[in-house]
PDB file of N, CA and C in Angstrom:
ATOM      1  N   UNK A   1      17.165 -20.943 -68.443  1.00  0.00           N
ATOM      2  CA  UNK A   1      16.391 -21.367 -69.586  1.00  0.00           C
ATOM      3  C   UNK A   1      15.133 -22.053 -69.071  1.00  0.00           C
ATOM      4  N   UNK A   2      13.801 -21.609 -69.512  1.00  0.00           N
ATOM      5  CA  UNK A   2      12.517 -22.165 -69.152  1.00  0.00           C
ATOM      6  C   UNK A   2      12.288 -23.155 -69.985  1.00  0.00           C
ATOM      7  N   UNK A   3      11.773 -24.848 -69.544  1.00  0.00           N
ATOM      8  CA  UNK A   3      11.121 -25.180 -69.964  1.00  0.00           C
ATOM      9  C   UNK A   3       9.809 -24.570 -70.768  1.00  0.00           C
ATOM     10  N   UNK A   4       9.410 -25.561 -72.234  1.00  0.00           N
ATOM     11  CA  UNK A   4       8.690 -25.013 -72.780  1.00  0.00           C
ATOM     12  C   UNK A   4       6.970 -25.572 -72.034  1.00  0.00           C
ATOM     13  N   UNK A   5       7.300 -26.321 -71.165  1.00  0.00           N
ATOM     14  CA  UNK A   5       6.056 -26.746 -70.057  1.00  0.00           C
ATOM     15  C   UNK A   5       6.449 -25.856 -68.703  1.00  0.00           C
ATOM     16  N   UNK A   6       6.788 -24.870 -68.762  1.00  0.00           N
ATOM     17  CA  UNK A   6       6.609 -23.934 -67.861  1.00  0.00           C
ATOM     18  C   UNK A   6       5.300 -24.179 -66.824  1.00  0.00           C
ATOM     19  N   UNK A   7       4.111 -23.612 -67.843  1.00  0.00           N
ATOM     20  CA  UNK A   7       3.156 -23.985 -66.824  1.00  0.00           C
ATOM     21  C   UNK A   7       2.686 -25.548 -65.994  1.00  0.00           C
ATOM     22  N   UNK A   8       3.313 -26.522 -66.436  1.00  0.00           N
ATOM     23  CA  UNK A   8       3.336 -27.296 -65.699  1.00  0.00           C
ATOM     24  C   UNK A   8       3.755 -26.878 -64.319  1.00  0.00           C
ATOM     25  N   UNK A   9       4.395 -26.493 -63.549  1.00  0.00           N
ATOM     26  CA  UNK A   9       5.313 -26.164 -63.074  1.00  0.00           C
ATOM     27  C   UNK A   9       4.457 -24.916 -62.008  1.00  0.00           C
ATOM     28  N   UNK A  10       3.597 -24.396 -62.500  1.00  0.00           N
ATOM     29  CA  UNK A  10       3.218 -23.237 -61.682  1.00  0.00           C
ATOM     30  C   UNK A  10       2.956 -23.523 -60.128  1.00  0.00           C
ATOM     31  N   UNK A  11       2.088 -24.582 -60.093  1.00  0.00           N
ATOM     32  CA  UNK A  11       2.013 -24.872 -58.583  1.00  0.00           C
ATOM     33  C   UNK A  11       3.031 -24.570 -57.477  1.00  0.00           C
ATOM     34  N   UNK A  12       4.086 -24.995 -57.992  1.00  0.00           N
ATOM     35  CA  UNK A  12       5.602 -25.193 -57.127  1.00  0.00           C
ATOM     36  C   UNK A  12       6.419 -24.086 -57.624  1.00  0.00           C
ATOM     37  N   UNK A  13       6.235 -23.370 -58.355  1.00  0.00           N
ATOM     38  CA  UNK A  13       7.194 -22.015 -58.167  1.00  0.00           C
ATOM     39  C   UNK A  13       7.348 -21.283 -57.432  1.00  0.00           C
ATOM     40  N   UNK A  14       6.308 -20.955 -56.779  1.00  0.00           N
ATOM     41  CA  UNK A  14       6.784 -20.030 -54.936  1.00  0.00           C
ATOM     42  C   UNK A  14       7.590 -21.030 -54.358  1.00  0.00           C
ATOM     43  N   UNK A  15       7.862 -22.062 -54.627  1.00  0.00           N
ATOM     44  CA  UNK A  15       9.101 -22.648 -53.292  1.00  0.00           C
ATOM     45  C   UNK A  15      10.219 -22.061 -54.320  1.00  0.00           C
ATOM     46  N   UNK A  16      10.820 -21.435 -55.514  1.00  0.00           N
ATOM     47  CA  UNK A  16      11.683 -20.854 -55.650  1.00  0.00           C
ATOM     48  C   UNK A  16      11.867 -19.399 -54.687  1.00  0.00           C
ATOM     49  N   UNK A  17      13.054 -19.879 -53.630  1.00  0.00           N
ATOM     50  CA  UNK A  17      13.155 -18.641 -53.290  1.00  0.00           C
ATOM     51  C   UNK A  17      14.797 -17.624 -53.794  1.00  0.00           C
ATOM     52  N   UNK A  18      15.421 -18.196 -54.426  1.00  0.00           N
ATOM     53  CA  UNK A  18      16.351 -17.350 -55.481  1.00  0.00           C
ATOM     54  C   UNK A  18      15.974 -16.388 -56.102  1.00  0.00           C
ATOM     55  N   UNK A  19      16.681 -15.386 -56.485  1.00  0.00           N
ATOM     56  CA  UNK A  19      16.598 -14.299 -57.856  1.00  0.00           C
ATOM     57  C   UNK A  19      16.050 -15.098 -58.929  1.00  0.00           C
ATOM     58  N   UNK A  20      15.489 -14.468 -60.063  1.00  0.00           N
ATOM     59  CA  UNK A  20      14.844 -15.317 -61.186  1.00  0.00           C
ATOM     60  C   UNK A  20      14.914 -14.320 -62.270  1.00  0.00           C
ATOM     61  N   UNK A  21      15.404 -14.427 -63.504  1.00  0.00           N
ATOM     62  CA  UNK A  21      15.923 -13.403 -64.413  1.00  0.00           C
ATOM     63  C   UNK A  21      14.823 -14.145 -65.162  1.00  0.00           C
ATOM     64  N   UNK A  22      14.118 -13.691 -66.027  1.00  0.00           N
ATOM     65  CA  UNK A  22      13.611 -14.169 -67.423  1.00  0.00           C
ATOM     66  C   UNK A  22      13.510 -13.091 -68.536  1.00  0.00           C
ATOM     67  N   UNK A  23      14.633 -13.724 -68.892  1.00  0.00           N
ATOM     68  CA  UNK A  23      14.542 -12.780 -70.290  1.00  0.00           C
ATOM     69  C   UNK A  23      13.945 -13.420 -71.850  1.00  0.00           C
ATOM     70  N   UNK A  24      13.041 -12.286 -72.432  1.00  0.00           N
ATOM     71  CA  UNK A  24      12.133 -13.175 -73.213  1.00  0.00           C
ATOM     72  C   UNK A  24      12.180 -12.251 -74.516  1.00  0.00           C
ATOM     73  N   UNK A  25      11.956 -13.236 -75.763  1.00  0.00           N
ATOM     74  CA  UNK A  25      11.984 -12.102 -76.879  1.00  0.00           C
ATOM     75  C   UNK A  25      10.988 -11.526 -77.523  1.00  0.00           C
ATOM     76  N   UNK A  26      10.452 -10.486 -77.748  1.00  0.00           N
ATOM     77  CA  UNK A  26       9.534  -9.463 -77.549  1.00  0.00           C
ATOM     78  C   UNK A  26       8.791 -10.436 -78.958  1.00  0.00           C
ATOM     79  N   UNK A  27       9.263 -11.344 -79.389  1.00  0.00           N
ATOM     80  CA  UNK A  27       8.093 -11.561 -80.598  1.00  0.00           C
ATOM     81  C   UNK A  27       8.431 -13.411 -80.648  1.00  0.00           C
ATOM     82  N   UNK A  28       8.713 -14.160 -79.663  1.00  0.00           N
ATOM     83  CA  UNK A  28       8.618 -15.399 -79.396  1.00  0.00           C
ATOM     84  C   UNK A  28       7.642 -15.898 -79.517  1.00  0.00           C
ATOM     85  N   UNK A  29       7.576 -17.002 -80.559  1.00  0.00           N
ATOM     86  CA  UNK A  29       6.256 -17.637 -81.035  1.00  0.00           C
ATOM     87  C   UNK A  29       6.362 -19.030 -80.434  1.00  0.00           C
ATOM     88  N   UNK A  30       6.863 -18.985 -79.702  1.00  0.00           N
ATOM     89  CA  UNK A  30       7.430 -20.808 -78.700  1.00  0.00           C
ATOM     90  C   UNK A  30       6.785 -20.930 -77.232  1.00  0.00           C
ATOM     91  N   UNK A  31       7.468 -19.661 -77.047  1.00  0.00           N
ATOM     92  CA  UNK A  31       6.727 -19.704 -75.387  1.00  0.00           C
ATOM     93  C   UNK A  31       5.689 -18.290 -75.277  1.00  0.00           C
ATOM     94  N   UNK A  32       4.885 -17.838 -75.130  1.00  0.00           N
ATOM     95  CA  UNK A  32       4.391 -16.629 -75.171  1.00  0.00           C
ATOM     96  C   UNK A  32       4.994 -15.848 -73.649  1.00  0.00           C
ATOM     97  N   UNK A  33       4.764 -14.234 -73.959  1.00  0.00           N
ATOM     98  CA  UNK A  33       5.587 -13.656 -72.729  1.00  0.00           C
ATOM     99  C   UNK A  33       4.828 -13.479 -71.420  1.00  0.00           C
ATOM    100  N   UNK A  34       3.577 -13.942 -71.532  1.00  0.00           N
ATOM    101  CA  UNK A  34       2.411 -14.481 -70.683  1.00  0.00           C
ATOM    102  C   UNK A  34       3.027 -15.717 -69.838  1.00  0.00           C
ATOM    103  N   UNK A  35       4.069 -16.228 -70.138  1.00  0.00           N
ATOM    104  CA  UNK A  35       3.991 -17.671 -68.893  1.00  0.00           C
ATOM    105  C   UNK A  35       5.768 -16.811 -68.575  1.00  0.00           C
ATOM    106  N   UNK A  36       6.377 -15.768 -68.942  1.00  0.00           N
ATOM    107  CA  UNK A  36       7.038 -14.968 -68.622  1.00  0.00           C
ATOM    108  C   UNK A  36       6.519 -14.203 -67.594  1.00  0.00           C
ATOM    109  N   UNK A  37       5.728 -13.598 -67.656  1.00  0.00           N
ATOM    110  CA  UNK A  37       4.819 -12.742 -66.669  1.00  0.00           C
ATOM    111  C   UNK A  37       4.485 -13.742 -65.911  1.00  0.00           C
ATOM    112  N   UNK A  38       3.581 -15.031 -65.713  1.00  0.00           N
ATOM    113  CA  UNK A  38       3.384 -15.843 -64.800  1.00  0.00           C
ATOM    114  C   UNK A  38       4.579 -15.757 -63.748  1.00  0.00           C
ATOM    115  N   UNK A  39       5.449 -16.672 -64.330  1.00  0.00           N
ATOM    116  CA  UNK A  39       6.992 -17.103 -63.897  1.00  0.00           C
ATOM    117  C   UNK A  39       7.443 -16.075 -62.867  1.00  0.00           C
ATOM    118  N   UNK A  40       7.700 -14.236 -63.322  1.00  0.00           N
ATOM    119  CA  UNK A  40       8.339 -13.771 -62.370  1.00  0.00           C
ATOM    120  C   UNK A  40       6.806 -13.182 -61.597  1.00  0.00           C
ATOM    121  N   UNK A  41       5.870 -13.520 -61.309  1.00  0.00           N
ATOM    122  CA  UNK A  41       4.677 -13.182 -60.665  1.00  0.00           C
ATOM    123  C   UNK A  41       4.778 -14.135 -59.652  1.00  0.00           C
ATOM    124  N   UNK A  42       4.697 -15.534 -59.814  1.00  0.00           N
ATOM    125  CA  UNK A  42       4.920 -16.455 -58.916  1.00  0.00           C
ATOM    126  C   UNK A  42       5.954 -16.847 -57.997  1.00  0.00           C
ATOM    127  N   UNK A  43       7.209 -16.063 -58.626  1.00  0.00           N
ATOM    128  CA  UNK A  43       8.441 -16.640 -57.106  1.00  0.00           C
ATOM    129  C   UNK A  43       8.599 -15.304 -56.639  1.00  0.00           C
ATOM    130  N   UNK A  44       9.438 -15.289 -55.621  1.00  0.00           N
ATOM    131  CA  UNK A  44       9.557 -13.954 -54.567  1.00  0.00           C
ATOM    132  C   UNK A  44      10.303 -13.181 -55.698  1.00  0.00           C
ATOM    133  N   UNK A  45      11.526 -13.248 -56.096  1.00  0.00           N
ATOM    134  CA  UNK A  45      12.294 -12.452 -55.884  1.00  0.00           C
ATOM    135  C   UNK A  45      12.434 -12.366 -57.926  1.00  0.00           C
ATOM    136  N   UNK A  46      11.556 -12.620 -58.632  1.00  0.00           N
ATOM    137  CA  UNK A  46      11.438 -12.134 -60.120  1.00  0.00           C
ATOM    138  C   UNK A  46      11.343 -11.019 -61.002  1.00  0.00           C
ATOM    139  N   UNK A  47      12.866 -10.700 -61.709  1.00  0.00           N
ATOM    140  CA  UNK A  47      12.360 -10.025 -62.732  1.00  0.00           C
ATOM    141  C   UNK A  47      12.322 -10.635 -64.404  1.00  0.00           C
ATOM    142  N   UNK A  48      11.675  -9.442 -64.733  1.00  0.00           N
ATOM    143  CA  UNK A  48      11.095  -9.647 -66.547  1.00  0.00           C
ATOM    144  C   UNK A  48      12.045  -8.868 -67.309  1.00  0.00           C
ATOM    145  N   UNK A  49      12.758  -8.985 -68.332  1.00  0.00           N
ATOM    146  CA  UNK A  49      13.503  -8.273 -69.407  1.00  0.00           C
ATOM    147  C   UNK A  49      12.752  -8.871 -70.847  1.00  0.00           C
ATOM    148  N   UNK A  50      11.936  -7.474 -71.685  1.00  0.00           N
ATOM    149  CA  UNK A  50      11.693  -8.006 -72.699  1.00  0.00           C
ATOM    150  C   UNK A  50      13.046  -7.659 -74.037  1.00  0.00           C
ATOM    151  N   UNK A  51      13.687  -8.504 -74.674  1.00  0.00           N
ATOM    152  CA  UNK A  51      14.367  -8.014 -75.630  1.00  0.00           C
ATOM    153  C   UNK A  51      13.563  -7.245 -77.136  1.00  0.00           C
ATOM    154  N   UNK A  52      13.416  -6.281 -77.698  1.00  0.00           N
ATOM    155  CA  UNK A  52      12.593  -6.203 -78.569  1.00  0.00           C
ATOM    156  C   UNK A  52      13.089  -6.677 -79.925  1.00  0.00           C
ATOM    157  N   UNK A  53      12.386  -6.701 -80.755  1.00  0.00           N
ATOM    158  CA  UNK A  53      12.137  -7.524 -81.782  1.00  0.00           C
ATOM    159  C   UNK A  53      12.824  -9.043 -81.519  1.00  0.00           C
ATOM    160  N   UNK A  54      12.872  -9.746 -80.025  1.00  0.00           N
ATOM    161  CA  UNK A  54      13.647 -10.693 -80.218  1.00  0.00           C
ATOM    162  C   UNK A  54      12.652 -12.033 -80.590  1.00  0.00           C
ATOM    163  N   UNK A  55      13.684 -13.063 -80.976  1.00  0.00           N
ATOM    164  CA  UNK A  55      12.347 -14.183 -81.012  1.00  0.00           C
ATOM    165  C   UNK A  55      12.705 -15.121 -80.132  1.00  0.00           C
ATOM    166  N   UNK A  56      12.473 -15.930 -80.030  1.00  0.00           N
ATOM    167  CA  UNK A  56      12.365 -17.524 -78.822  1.00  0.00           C
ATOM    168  C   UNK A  56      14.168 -17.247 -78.158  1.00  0.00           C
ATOM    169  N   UNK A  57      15.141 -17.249 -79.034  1.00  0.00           N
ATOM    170  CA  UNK A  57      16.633 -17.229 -78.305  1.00  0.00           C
ATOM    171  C   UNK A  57      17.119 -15.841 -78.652  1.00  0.00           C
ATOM    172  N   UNK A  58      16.957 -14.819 -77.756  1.00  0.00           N
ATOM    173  CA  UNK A  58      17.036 -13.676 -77.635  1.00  0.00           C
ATOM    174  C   UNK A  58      18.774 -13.472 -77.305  1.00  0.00           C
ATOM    175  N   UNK A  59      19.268 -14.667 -76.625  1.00  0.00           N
ATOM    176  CA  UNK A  59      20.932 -14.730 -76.572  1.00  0.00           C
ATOM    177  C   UNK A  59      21.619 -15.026 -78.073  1.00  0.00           C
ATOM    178  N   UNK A  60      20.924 -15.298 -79.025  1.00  0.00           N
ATOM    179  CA  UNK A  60      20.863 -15.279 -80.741  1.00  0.00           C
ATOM    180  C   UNK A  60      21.045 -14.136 -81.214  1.00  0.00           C
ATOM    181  N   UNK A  61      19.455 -13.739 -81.151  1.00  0.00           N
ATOM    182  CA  UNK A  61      18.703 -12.496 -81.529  1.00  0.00           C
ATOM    183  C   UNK A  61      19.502 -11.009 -81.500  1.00  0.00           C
ATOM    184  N   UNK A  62      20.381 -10.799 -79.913  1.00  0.00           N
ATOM    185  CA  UNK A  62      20.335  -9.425 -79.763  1.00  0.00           C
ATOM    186  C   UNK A  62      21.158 -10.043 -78.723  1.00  0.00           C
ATOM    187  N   UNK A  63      22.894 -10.357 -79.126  1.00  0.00           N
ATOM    188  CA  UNK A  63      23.544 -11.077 -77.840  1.00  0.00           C
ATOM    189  C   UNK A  63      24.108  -9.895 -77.128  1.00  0.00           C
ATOM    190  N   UNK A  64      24.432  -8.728 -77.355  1.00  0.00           N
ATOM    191  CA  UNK A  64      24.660  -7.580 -76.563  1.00  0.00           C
ATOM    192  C   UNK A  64      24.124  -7.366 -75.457  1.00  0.00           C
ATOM    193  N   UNK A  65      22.634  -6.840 -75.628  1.00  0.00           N
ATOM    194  CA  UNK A  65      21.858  -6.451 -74.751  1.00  0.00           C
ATOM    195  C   UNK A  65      21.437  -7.536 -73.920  1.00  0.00           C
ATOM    196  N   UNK A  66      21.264  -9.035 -74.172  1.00  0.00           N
ATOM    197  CA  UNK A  66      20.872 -10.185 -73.524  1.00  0.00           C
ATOM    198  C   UNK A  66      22.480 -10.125 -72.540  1.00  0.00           C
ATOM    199  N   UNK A  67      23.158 -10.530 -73.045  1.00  0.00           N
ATOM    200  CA  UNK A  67      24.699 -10.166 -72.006  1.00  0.00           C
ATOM    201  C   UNK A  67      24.814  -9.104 -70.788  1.00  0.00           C
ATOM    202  N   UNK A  68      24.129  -7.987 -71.409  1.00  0.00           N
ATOM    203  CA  UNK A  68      24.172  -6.444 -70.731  1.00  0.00           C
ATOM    204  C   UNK A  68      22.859  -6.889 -69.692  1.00  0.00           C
ATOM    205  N   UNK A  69      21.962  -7.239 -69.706  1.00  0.00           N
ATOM    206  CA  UNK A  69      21.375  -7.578 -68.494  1.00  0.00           C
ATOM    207  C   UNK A  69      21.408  -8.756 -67.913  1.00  0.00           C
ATOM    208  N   UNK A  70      21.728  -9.751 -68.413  1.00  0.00           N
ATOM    209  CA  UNK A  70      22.524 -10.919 -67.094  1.00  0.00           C
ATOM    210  C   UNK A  70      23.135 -10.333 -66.683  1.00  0.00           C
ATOM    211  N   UNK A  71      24.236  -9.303 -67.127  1.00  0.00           N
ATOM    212  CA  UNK A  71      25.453  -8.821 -66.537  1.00  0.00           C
ATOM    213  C   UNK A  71      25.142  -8.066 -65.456  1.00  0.00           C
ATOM    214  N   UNK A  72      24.576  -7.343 -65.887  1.00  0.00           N
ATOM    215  CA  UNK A  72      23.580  -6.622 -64.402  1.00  0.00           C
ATOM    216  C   UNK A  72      22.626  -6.916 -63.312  1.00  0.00           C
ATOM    217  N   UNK A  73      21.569  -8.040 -64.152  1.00  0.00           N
ATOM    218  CA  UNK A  73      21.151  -8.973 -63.057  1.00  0.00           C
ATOM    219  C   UNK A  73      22.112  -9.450 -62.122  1.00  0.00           C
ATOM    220  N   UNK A  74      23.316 -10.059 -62.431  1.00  0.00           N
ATOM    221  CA  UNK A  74      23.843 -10.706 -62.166  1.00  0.00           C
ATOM    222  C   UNK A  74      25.015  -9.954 -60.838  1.00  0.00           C
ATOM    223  N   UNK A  75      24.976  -8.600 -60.913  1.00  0.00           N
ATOM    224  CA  UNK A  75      25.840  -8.142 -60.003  1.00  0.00           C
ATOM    225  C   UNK A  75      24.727  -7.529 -59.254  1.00  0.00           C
ATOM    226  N   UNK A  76      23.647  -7.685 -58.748  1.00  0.00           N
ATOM    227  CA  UNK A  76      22.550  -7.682 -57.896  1.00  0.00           C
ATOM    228  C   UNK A  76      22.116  -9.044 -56.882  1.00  0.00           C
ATOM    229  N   UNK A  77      23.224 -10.000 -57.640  1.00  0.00           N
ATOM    230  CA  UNK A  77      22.878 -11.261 -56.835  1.00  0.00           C
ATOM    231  C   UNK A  77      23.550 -11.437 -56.000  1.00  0.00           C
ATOM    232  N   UNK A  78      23.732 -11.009 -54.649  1.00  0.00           N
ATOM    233  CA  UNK A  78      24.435 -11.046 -53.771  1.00  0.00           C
ATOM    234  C   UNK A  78      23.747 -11.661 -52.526  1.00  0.00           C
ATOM    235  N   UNK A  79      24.490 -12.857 -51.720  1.00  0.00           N
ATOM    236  CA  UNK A  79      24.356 -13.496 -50.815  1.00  0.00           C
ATOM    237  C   UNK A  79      23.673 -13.131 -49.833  1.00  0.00           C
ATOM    238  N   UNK A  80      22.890 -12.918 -49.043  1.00  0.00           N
ATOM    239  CA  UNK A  80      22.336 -12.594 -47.923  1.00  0.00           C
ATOM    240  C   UNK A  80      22.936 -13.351 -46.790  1.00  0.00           C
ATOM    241  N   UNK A  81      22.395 -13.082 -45.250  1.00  0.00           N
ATOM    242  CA  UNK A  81      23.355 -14.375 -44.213  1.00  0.00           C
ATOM    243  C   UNK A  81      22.073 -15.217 -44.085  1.00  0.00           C
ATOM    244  N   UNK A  82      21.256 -14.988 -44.763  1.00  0.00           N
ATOM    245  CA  UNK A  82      19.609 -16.186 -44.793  1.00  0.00           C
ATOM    246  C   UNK A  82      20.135 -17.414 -45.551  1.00  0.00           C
ATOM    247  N   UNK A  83      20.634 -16.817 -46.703  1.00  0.00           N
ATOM    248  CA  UNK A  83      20.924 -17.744 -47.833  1.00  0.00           C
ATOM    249  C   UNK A  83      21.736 -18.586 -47.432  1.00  0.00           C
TER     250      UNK A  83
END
């Protein structure tokens, strides 16, 4: 979950070096999908999922498909021997 001061924050997001899921809802009037795009632009290892027609809580909105890609993000997150 992103803070809604996200861009506060931009400076220091490349020291995220984790996976970074942001999933955002295709018609969110809270955070725009512009500091979404920032977000996975700035750390290494970011992706973007837009939900469509979703709004600000897309795990609300459209809990299937929000489930169905954590779920999948989520079996991509596998340990490295760096980590």
């Amino acid at each position: 979950m992103a803070p809604i001061s996200l861009r506060t924050y931009r400076e220091r997001l490349h020291f995220i070096t984790v996976p970074v899921l942001a999933i955002w809802g295709e018609n969110d009037r809270t955070i725009p999908v512009s500091d979404a795009q920032m977000l996975v632009k700035s750390v290494k290892r970011g992706q973007l999922v837009i939900i469509p027609n979703g709004g600000h809580a897309p795990y609300m909105n459209a809990p299937e498909l929000f489930n169905q890609e954590l779920v999948r993000f989520l079996s991509t997150c596998k340990p490295s021997a760096t980590e």
